[in-house]
Protein backbone atom coordinates (compact mmCIF):
# COMPACT_ATOMS: atom_id res chain seq x y z
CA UNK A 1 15.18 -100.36 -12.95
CA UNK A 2 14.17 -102.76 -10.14
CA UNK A 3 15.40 -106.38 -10.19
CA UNK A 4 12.37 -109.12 -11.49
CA UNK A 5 12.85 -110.79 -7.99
CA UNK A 6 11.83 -107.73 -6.07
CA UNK A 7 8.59 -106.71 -8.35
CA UNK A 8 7.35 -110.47 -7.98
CA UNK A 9 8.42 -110.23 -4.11
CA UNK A 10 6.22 -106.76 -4.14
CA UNK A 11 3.28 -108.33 -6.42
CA UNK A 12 2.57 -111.91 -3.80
CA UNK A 13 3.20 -108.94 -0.56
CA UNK A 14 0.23 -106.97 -1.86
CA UNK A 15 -2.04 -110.16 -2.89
CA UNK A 16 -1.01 -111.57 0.56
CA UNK A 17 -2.37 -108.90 2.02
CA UNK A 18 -5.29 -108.17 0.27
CA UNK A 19 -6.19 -111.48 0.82
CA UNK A 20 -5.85 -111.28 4.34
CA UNK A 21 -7.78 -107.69 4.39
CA UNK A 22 -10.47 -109.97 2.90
CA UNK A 23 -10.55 -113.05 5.02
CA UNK A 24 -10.83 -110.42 8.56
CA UNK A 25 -13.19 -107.98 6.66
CA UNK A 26 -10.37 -104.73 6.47
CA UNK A 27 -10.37 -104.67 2.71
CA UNK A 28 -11.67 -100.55 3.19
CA UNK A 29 -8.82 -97.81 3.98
CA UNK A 30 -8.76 -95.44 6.20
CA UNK A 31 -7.91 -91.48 5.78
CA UNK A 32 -4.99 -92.61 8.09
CA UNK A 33 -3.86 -95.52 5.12
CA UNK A 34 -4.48 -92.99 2.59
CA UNK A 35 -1.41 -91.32 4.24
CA UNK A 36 0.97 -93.18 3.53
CA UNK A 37 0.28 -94.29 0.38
CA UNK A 38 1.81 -93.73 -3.09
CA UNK A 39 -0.35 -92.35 -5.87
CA UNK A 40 -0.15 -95.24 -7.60
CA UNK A 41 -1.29 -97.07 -4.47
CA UNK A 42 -4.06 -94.66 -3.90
CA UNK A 43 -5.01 -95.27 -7.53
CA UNK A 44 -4.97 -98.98 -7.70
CA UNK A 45 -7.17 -98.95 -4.25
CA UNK A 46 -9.70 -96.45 -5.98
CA UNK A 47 -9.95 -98.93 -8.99
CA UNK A 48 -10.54 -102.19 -6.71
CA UNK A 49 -13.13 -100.41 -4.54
CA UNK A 50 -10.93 -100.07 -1.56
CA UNK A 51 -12.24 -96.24 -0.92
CA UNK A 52 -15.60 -96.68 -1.34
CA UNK A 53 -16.54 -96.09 2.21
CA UNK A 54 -14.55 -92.48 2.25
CA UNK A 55 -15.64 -92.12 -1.65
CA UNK A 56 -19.62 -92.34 -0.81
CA UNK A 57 -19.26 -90.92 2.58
CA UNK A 58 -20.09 -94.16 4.99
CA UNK A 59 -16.64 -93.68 7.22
């Protein structure tokens, strides 16, 4: 079971960097980020419309 420090330390990492994916305009993956991401990740990405470029065919 993982330690409450480290899920909160994982939780502000991610909305750090979505955040900053925002702010420069990189909030769309690539095939290459796809890679070497969990399921979960891939999942989470799908569901905040991080794949719609690959999804709808515009990358």
């Amino acid at each position: 079971m993982s330690n409450p420090q480290s899920v909160i330390s994982q939780l502000f990492e991610r909305e750090i960097q979505e955040a900053v994916d925002k702010a420069t305009g990189n909030d769309q993956l690539s095939r290459e980020d796809l890679a070497r991401m969990s399921h979960e990740q891939i999942n989470e990405a799908r569901r905040s419309g991080r794949l719609n470029d690959l999804l709808f065919g515009r990358k």
